[in-house]
Protein backbone atom coordinates (compact mmCIF):
# COMPACT_ATOMS: atom_id res chain seq x y z
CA UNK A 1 106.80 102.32 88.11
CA UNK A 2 109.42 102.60 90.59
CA UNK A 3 111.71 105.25 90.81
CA UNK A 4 114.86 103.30 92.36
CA UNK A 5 117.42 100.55 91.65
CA UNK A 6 117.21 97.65 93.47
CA UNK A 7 113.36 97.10 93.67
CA UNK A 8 114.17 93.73 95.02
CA UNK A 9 115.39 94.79 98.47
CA UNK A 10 112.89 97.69 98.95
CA UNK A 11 109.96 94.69 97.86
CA UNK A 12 111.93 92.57 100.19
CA UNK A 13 111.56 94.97 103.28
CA UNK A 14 108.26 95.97 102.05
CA UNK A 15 107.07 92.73 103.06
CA UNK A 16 108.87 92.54 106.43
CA UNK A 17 106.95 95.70 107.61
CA UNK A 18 103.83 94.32 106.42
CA UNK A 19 104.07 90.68 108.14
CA UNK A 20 105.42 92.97 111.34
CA UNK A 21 102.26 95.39 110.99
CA UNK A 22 99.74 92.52 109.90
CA UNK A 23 101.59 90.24 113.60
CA UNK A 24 101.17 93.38 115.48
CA UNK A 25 97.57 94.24 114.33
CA UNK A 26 98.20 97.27 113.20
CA UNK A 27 96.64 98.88 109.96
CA UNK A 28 98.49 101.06 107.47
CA UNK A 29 96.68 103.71 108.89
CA UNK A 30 97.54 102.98 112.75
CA UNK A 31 100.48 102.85 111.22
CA UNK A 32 101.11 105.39 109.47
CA UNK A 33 99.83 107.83 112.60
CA UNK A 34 102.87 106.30 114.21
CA UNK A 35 104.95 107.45 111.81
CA UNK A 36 103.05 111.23 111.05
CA UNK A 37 103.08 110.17 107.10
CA UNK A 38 99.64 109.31 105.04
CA UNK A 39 98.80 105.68 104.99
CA UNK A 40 99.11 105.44 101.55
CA UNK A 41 103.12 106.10 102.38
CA UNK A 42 103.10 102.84 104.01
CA UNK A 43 101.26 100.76 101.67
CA UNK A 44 103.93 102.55 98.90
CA UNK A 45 106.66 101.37 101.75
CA UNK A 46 104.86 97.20 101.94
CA UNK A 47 104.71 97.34 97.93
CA UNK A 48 108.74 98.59 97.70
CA UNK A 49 107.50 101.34 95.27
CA UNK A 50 109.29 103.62 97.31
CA UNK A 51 112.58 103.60 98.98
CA UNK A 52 111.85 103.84 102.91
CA UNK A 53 114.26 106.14 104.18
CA UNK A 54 116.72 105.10 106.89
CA UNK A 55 114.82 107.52 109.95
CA UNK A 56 111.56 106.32 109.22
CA UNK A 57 113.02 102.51 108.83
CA UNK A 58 114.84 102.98 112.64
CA UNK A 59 111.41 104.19 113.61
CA UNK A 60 109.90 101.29 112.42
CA UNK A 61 112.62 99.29 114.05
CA UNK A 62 111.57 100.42 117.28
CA UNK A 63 107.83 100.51 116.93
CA UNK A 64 108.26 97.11 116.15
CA UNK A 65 110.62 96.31 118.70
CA UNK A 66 112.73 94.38 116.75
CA UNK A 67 116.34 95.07 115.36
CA UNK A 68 117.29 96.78 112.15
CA UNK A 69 118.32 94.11 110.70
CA UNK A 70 115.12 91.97 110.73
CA UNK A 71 114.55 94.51 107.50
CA UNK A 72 117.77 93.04 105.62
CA UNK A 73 117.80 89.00 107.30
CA UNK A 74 117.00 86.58 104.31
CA UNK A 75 117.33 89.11 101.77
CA UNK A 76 119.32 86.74 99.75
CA UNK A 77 117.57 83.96 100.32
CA UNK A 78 113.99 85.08 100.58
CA UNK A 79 112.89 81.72 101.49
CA UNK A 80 112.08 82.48 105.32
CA UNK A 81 110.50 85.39 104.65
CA UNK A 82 107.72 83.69 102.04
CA UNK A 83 107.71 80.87 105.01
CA UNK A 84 106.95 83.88 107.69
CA UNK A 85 104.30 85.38 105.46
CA UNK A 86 102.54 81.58 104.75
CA UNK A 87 102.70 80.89 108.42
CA UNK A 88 101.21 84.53 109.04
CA UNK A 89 98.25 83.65 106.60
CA UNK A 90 97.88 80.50 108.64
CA UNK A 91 97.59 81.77 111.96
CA UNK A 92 94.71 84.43 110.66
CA UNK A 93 92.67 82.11 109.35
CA UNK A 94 93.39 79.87 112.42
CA UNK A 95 92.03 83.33 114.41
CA UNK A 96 88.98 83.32 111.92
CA UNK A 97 87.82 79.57 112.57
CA UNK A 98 88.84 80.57 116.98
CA UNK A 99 85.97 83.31 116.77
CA UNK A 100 83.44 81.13 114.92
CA UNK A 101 84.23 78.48 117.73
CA UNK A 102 83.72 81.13 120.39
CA UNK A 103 80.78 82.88 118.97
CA UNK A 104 79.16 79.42 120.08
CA UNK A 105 76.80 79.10 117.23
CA UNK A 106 75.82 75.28 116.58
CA UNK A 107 74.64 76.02 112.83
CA UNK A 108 78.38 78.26 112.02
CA UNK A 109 80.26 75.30 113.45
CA UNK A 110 78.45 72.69 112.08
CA UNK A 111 78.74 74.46 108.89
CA UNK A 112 82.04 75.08 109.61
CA UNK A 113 83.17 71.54 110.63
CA UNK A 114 81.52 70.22 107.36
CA UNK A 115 83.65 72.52 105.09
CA UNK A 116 86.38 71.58 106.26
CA UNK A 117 85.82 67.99 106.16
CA UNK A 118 84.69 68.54 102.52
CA UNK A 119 87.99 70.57 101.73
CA UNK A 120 89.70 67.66 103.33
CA UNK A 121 87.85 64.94 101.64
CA UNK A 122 88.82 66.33 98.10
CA UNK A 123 93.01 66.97 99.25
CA UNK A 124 92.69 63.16 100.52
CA UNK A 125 91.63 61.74 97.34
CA UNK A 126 94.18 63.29 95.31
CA UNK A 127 96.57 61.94 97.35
């Protein structure tokens, strides 16, 4: 259970530090060396179970190179921020299917190509 008001904004720049960390490539635990606390600080930080404090959030700010307010944008909203993590999900899984290609394996992409096409198949006849 969380021990602060407001869960909403500490969830909310939970999971702007995670899409950051997860664009940057950067595990909790590369993280976390960054920032001399245990990695399961962070993943307590991504969650909003616990309030980040404001040095460690300026820290962030910087490791990320972005400014402190890309923690607070949408916060009302929350609609680019869901948007930013779908697009974030897309682009990894974009990655995944880039290294099948360039592991150059006939059988993975031909496997590959067919799953899709399947997956595709189905969303086209429920259109």
């Amino acid at each position: 259970m969380p021990k602060h008001k407001n869960i909403e904004l500490f969830k909310h720049i939970g999971l702007k530090i995670r899409i950051k960390r997860r664009e940057l490539n950067l595990s909790q635990e590369k993280l976390a060396e960054m920032l001399n606390v245990a990695y399961t600080q962070v993943y307590n930080y991504e969650t909003g179970r616990f309030k980040i404090p404001l040095d460690y959030l300026l820290e962030l700010a910087d490791i990320f190179n972005v400014d402190l307010n890309y923690f607070l944008s949408d916060f009302n909203s929350g609609k680019k921020v869901k948007l930013e993590n779908e697009n974030l999900e897309l682009n990894k899984t974009i990655g995944m299917v880039k290294k099948i290609y360039n592991f150059k394996d006939d059988n993975l992409i031909y496997g590959l190509k067919k799953s899709i096409e399947s997956i595709y198949n189905v969303i086209k006849t429920k259109k």
